[in-house]
N, C-alpha and C. Protein backbone atom coordinates (compact mmCIF):
# COMPACT_ATOMS: atom_id res chain seq x y z
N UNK A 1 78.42 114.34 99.78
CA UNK A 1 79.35 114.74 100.81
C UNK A 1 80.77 114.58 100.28
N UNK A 2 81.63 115.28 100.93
CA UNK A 2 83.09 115.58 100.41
C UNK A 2 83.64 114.48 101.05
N UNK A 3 84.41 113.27 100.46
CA UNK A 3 85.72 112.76 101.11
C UNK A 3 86.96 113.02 101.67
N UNK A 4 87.74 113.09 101.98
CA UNK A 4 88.65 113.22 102.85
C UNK A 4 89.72 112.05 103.67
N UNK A 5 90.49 111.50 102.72
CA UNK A 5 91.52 110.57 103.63
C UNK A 5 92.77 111.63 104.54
N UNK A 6 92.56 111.08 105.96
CA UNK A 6 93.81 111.36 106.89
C UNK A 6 94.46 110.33 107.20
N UNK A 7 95.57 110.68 107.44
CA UNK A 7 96.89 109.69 107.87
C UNK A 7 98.14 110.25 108.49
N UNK A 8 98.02 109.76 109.61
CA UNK A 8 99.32 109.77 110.73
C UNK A 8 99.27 108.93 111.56
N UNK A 9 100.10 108.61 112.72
CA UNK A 9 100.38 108.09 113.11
C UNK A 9 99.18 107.60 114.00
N UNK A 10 98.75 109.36 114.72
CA UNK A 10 97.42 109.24 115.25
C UNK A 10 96.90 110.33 114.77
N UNK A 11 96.31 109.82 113.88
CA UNK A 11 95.00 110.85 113.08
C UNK A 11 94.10 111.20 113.69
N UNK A 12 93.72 111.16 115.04
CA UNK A 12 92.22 111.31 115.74
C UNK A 12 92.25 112.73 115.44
N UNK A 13 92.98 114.08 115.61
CA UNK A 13 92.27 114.96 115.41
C UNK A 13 92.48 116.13 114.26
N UNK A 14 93.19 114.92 113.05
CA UNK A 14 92.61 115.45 111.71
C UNK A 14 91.19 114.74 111.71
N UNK A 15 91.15 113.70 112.09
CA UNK A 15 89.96 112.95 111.69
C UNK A 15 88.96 114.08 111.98
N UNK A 16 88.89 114.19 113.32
CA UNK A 16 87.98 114.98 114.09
C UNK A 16 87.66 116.40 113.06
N UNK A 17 88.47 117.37 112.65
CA UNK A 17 88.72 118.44 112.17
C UNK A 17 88.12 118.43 111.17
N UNK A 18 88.34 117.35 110.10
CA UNK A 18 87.83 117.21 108.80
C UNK A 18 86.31 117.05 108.87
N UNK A 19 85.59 116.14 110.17
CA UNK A 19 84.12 115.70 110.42
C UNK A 19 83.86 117.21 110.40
N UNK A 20 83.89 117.72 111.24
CA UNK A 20 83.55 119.01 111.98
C UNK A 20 83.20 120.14 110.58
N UNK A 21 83.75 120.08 109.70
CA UNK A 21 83.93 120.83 108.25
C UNK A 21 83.28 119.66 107.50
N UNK A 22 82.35 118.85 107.71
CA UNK A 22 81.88 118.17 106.42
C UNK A 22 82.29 117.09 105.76
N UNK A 23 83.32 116.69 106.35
CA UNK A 23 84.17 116.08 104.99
C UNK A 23 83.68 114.39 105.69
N UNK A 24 83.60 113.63 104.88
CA UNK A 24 82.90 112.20 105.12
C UNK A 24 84.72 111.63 105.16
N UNK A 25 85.09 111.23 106.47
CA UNK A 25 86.41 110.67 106.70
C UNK A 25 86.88 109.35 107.19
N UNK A 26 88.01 109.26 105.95
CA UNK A 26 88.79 108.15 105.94
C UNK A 26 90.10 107.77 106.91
N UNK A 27 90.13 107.22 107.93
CA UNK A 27 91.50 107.71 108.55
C UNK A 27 92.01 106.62 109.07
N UNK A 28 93.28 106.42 108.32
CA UNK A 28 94.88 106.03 108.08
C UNK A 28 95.34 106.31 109.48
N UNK A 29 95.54 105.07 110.21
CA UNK A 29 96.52 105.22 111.83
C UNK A 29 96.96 104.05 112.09
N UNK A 30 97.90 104.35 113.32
CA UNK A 30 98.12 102.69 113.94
C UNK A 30 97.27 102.45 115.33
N UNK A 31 96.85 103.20 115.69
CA UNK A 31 95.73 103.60 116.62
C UNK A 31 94.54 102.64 116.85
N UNK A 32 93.96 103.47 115.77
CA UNK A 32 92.32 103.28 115.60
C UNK A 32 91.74 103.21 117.17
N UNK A 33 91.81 104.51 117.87
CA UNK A 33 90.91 104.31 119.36
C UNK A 33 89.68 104.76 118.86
N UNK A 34 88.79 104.65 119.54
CA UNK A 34 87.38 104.91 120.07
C UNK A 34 87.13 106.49 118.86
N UNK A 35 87.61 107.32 119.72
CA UNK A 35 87.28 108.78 119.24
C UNK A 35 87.68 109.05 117.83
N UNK A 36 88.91 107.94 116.80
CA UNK A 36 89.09 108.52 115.74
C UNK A 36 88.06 107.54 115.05
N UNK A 37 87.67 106.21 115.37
CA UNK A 37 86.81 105.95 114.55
C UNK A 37 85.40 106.55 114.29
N UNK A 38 85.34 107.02 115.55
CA UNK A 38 83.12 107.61 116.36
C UNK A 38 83.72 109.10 114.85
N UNK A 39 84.76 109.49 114.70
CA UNK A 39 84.96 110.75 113.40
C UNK A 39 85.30 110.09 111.95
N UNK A 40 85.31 108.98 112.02
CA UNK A 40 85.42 108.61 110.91
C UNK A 40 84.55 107.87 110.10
N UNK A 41 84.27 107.59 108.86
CA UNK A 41 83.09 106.73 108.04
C UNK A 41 83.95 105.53 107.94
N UNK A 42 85.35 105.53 107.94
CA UNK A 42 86.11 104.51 108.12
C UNK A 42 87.58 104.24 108.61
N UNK A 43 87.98 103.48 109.09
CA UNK A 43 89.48 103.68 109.80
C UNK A 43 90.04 102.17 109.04
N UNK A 44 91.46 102.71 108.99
CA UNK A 44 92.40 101.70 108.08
C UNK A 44 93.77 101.43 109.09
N UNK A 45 93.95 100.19 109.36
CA UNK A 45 95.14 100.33 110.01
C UNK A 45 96.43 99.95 109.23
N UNK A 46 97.12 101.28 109.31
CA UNK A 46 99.07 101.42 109.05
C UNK A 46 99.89 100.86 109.95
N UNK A 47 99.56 100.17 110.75
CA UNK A 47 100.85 99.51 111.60
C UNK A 47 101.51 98.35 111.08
N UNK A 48 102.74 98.66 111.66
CA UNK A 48 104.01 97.14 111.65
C UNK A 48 103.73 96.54 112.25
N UNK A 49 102.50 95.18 112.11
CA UNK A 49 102.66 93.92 113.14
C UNK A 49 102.34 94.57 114.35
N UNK A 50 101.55 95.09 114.62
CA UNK A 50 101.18 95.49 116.46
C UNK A 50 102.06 96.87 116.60
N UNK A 51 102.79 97.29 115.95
CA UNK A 51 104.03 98.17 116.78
C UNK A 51 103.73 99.50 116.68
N UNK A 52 104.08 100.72 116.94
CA UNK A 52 103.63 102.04 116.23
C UNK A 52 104.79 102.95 115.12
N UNK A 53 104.91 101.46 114.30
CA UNK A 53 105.95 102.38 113.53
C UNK A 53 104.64 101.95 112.15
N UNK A 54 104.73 102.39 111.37
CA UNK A 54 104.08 102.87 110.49
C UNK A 54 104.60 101.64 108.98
N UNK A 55 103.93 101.07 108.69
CA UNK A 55 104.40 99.89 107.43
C UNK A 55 103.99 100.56 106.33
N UNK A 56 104.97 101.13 105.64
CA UNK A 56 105.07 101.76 104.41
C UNK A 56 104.33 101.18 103.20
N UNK A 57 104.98 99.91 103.04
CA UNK A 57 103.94 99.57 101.70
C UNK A 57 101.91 98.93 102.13
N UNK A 58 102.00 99.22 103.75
CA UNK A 58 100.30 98.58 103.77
C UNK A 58 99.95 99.93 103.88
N UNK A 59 100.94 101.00 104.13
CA UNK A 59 100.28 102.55 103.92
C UNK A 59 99.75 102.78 102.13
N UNK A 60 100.54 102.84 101.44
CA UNK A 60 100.33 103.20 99.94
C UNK A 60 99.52 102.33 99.69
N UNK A 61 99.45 101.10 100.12
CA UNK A 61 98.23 100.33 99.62
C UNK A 61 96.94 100.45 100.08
N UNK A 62 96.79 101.04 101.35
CA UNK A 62 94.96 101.29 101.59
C UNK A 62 94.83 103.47 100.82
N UNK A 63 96.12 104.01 100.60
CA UNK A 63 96.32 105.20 99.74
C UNK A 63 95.28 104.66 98.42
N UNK A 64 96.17 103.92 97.87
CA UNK A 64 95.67 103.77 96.01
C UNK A 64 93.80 103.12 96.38
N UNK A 65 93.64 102.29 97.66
CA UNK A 65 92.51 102.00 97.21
C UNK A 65 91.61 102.71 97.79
């Protein structure tokens, strides 16, 4: 199966989009509700400390791994 990392803020419906086409998905949010994980093989959280701004270096770091 094809991989596929998404990432935004709220990825639920790249997540969703990418399942739907095959792609075995990784998805990058500050989110993580219900519906983007049930589309994902795994969810990573990008948030600042609880907030919905987006922490740059814990982003590039679940990126490289």
């Amino acid at each position: 199966m094809k991989k596929l990392a998404v990432a935004a803020v709220s990825a639920r419906l790249l997540a969703e989009a990418a399942a739907r086409e095959g792609f075995e998905v990784t998805a990058l949010d500050v989110f993580g509700d219900v519906d983007t994980r049930r589309a994902s093989r795994q969810w990573l959280p990008i948030d600042a400390d609880g907030s919905v701004h987006v922490d740059g270096a814990k982003f590039m770091s679940w990126l490289r791994e």
